[in-house]
PDB file of N, CA and C in Angstrom:
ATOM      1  N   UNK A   1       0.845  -1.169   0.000  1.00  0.00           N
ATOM      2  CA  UNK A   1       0.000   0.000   0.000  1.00  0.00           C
ATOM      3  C   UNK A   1       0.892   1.235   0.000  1.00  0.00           C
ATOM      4  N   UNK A   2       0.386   2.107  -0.887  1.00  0.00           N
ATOM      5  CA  UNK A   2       1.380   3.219  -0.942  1.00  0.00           C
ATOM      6  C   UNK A   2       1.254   4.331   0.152  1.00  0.00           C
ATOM      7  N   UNK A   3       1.958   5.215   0.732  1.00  0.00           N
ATOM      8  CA  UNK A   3       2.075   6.173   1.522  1.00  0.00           C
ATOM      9  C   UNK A   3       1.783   7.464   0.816  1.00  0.00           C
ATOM     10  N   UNK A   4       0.835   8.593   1.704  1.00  0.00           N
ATOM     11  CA  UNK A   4       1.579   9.551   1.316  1.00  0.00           C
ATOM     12  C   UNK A   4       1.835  10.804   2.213  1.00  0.00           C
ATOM     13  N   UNK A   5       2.567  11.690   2.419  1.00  0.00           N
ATOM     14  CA  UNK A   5       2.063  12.754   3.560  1.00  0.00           C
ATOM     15  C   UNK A   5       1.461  13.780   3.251  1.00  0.00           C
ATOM     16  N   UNK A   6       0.955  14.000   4.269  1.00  0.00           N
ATOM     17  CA  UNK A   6      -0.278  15.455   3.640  1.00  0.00           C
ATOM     18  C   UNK A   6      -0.363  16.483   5.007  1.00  0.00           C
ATOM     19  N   UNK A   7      -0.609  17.483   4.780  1.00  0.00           N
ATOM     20  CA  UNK A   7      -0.694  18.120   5.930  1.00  0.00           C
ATOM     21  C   UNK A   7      -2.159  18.530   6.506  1.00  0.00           C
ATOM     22  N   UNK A   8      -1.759  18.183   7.737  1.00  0.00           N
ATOM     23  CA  UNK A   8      -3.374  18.434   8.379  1.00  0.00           C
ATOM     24  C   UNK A   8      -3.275  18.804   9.690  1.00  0.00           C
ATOM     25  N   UNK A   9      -4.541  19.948   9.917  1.00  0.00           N
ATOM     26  CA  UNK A   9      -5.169  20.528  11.164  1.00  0.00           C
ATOM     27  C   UNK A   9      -4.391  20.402  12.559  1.00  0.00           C
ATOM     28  N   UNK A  10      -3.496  20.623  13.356  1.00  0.00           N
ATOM     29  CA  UNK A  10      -2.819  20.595  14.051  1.00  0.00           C
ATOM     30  C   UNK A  10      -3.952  19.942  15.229  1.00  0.00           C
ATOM     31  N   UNK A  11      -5.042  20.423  15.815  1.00  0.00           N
ATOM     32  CA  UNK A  11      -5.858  20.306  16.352  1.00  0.00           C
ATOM     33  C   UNK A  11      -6.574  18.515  16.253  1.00  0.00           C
ATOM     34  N   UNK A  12      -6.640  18.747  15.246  1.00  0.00           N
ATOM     35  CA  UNK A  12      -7.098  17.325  14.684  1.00  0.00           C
ATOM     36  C   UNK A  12      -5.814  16.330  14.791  1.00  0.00           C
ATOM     37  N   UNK A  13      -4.836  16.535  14.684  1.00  0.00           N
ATOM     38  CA  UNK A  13      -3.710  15.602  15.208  1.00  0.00           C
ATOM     39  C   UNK A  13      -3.688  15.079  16.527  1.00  0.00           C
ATOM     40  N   UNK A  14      -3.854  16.352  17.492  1.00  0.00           N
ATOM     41  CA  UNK A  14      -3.910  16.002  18.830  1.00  0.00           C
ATOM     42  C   UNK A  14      -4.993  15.489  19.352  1.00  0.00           C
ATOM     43  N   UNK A  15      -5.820  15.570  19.089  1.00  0.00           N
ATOM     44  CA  UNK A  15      -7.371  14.949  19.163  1.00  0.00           C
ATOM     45  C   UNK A  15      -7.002  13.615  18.835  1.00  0.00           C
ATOM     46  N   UNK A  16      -6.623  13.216  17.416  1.00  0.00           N
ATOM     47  CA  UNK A  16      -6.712  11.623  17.404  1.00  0.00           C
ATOM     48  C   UNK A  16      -5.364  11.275  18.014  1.00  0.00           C
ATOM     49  N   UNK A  17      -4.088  11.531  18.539  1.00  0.00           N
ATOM     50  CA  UNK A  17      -3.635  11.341  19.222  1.00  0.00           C
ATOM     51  C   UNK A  17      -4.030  10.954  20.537  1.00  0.00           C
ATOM     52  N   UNK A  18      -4.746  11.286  21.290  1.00  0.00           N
ATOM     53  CA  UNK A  18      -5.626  11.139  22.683  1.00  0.00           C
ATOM     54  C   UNK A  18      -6.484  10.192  22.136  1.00  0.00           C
ATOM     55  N   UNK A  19      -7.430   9.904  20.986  1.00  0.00           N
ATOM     56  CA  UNK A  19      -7.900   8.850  20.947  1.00  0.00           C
ATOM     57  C   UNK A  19      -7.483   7.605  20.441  1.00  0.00           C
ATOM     58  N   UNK A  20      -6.486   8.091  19.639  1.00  0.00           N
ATOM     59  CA  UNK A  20      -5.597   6.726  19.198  1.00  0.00           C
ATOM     60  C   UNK A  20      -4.893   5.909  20.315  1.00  0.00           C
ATOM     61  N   UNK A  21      -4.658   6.690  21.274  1.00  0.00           N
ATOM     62  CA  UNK A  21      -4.031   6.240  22.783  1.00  0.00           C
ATOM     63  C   UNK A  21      -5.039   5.320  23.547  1.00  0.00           C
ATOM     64  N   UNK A  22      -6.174   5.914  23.422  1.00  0.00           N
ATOM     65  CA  UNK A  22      -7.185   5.159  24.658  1.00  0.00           C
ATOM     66  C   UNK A  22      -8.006   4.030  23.877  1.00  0.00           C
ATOM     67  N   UNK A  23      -7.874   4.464  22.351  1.00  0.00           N
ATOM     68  CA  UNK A  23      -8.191   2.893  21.895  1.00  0.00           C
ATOM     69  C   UNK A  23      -7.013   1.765  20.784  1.00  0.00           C
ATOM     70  N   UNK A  24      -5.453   2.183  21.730  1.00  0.00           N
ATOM     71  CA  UNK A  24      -4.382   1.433  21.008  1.00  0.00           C
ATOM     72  C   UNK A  24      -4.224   1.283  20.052  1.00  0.00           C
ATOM     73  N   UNK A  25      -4.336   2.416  19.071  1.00  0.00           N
ATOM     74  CA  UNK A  25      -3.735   2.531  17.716  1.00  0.00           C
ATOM     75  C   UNK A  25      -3.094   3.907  17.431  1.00  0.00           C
ATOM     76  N   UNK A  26      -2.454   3.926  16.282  1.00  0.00           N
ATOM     77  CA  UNK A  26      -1.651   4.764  16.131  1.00  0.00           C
ATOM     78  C   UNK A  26      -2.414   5.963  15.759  1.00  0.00           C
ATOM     79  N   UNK A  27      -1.852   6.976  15.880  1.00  0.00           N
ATOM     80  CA  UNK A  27      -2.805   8.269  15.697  1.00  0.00           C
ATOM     81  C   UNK A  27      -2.523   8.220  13.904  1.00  0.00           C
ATOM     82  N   UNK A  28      -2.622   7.837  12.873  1.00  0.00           N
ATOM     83  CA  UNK A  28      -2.732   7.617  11.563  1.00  0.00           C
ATOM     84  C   UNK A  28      -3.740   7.215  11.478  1.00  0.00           C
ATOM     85  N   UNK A  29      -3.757   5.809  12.289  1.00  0.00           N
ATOM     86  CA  UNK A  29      -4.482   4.674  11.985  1.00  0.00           C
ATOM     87  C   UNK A  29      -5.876   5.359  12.547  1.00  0.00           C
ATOM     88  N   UNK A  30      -5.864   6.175  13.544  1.00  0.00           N
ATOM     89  CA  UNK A  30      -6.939   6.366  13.914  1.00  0.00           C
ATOM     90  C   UNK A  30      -7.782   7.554  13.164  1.00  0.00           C
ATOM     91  N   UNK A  31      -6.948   8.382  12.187  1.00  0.00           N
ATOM     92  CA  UNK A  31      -7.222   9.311  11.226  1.00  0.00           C
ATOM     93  C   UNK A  31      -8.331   8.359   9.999  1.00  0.00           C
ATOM     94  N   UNK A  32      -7.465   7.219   9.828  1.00  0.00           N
ATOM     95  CA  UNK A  32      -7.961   6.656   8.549  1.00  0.00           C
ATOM     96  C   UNK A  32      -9.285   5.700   9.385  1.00  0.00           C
ATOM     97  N   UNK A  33      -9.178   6.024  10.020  1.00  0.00           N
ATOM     98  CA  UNK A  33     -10.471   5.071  11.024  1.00  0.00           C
ATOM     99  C   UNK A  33     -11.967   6.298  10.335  1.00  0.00           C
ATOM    100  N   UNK A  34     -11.291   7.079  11.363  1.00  0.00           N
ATOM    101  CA  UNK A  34     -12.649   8.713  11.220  1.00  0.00           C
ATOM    102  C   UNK A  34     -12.784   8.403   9.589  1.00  0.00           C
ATOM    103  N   UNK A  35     -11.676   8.872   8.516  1.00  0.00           N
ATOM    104  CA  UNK A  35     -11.781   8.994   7.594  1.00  0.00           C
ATOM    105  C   UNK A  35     -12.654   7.795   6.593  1.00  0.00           C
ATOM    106  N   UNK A  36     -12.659   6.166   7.178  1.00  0.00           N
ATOM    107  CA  UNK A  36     -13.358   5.404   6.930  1.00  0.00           C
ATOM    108  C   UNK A  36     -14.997   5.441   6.936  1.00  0.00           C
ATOM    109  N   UNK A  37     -14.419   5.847   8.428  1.00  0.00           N
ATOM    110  CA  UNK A  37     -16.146   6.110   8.800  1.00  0.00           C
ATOM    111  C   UNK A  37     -17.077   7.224   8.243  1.00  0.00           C
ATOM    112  N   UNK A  38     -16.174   8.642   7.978  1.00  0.00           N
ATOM    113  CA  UNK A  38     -16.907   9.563   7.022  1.00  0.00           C
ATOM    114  C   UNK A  38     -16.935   8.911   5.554  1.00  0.00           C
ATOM    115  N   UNK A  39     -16.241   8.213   5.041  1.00  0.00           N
ATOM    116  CA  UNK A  39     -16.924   7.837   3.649  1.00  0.00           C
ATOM    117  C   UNK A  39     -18.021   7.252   3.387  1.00  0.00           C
ATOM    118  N   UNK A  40     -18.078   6.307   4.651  1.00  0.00           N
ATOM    119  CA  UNK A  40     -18.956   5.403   4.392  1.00  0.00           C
ATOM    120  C   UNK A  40     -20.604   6.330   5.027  1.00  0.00           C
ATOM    121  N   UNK A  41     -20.305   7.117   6.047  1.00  0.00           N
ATOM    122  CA  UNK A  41     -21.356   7.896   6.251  1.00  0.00           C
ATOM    123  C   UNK A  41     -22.341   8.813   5.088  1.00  0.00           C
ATOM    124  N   UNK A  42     -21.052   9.115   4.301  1.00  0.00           N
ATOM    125  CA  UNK A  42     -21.121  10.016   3.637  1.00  0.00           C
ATOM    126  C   UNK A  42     -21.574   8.840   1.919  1.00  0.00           C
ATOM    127  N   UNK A  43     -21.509   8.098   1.506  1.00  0.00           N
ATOM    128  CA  UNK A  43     -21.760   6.933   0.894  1.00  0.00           C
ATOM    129  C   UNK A  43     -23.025   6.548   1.288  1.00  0.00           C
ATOM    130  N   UNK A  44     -23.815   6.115   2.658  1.00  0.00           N
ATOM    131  CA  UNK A  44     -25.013   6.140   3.020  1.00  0.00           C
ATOM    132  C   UNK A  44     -25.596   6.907   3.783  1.00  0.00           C
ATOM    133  N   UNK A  45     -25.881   7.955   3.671  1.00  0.00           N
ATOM    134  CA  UNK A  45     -26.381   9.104   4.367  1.00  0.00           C
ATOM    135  C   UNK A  45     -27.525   8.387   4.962  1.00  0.00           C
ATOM    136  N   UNK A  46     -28.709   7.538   5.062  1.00  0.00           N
ATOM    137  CA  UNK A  46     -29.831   6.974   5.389  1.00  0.00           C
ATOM    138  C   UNK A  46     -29.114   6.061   6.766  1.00  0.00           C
ATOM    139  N   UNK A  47     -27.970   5.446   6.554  1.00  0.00           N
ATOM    140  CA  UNK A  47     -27.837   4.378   7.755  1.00  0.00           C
ATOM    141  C   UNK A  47     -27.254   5.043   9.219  1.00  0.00           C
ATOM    142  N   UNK A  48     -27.834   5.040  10.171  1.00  0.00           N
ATOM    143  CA  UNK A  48     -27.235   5.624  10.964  1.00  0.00           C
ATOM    144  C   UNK A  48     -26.189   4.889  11.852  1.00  0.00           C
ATOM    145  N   UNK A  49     -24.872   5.479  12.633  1.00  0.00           N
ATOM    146  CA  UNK A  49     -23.806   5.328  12.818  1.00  0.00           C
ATOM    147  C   UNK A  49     -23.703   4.403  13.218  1.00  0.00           C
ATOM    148  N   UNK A  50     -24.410   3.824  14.170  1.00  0.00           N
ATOM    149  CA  UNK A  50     -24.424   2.484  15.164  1.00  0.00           C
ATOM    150  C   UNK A  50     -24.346   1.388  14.028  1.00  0.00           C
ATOM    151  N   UNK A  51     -25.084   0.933  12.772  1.00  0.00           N
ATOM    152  CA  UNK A  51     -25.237   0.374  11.759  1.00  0.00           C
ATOM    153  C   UNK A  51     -23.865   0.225  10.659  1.00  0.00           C
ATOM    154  N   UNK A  52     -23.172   1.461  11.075  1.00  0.00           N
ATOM    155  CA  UNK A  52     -21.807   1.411  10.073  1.00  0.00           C
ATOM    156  C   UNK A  52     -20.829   1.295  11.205  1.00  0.00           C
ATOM    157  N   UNK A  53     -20.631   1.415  12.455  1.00  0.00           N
ATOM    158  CA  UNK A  53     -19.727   1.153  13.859  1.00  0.00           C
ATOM    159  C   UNK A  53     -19.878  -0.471  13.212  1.00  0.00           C
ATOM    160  N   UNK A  54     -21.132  -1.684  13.814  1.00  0.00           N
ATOM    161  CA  UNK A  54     -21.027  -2.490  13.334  1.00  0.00           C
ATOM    162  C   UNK A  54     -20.979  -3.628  12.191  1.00  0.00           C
ATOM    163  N   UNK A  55     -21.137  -2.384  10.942  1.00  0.00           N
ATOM    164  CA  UNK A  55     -20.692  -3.398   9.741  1.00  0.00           C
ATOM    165  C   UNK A  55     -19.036  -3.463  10.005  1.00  0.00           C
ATOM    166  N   UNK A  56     -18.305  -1.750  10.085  1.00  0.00           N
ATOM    167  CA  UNK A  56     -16.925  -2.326  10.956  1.00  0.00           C
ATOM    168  C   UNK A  56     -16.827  -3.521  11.435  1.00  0.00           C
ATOM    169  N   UNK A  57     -17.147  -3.448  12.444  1.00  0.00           N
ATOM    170  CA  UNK A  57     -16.488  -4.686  13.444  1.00  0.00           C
ATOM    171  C   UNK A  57     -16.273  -5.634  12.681  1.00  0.00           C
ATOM    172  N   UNK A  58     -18.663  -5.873  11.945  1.00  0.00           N
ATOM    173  CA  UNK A  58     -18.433  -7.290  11.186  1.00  0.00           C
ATOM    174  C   UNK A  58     -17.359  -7.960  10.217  1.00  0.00           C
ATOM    175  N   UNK A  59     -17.113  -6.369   9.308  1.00  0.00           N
ATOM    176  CA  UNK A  59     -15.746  -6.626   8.836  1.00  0.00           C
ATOM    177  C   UNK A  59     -14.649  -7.336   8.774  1.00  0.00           C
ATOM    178  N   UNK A  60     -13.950  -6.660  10.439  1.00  0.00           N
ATOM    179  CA  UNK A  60     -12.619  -7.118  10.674  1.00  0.00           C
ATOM    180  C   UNK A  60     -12.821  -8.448  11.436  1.00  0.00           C
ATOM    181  N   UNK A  61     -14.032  -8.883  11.560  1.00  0.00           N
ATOM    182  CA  UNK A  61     -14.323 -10.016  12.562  1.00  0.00           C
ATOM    183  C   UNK A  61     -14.422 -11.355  11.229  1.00  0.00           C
ATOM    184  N   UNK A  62     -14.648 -10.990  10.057  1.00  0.00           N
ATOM    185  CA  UNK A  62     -14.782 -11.403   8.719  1.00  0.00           C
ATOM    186  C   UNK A  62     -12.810 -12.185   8.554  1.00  0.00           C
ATOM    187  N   UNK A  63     -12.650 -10.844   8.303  1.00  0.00           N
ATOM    188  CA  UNK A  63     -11.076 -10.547   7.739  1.00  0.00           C
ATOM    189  C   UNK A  63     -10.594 -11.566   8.677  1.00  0.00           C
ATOM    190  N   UNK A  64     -10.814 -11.712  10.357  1.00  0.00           N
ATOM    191  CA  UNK A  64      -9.890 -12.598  10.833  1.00  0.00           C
ATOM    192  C   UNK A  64     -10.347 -13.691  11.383  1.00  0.00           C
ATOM    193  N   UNK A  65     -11.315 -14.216  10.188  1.00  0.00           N
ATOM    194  CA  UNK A  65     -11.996 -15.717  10.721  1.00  0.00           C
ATOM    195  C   UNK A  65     -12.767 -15.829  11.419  1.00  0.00           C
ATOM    196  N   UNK A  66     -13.107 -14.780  12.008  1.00  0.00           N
ATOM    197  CA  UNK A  66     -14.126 -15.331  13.270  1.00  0.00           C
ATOM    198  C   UNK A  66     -15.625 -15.095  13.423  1.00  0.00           C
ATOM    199  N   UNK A  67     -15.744 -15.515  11.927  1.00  0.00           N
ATOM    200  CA  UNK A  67     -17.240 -15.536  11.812  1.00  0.00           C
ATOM    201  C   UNK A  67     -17.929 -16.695  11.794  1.00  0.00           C
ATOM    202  N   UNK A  68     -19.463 -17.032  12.324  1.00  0.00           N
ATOM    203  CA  UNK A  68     -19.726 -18.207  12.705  1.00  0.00           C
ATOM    204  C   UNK A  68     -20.649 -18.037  11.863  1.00  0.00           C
ATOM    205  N   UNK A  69     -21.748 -19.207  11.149  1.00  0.00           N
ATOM    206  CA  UNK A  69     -22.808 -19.436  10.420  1.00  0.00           C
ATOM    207  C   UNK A  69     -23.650 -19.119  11.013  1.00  0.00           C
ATOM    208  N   UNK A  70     -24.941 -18.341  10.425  1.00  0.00           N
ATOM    209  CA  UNK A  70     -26.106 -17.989  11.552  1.00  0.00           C
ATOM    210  C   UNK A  70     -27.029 -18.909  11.073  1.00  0.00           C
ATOM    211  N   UNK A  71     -27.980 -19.772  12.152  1.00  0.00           N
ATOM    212  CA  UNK A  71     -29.126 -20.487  11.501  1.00  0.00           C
ATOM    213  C   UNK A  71     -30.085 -20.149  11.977  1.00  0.00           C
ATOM    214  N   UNK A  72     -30.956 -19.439  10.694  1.00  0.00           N
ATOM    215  CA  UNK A  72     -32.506 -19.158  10.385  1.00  0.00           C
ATOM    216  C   UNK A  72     -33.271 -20.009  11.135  1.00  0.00           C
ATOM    217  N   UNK A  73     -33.038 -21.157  11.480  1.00  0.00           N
ATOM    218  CA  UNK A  73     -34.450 -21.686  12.222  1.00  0.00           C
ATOM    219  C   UNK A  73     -34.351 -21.574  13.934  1.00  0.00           C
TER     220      UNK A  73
END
C-alpha cells in the first residue's frame, strides 16, 4: 500500500492522538479510522452510525476468521 504525507489541522492531530491512545492505535491509523467512517457515512447518508460502527467490526471479525454461520431456524 502506498504512503503519502499530507498536511493536516494541528488540532485534529492532537485529538486523534488522545484517541488513538485510549483505543491502542496509532494516531494515523486512527485518522484513517474517522476517515473510513466519514466515507462510508457520507456513501449512506440513510444508515445511521451504530449500523456502520457495526458493519466495521463485522468486517474485521470477517477478515480474521471469526465468523460463525447464523441459523434461520
Amino acid at each position: 500500500m502506498a504512503t503519502h504525507s499530507v498536511r493536516l489541522d494541528q488540532a485534529l492531530v492532537e485529538k486523534a492522538t488522545i484517541i488513538a491512545k485510549a483505543l491502542n492505535r496509532t494516531p494515523p491509523k486512527q485518522i484513517e479510522h474517522w476517515a473510513r467512517i466519514g466515507e462510508m457515512m457520507e456513501d449512506n447518508p440513510d444508515l445511521p452510525y451504530e449500523f456502520v460502527r457495526q458493519a466495521i467490526i463485522a468486517q474485521a471479525e470477517r477478515d480474521a476468521g471469526k465468523l460463525e454461520a447464523y441459523d434461520f431456524d
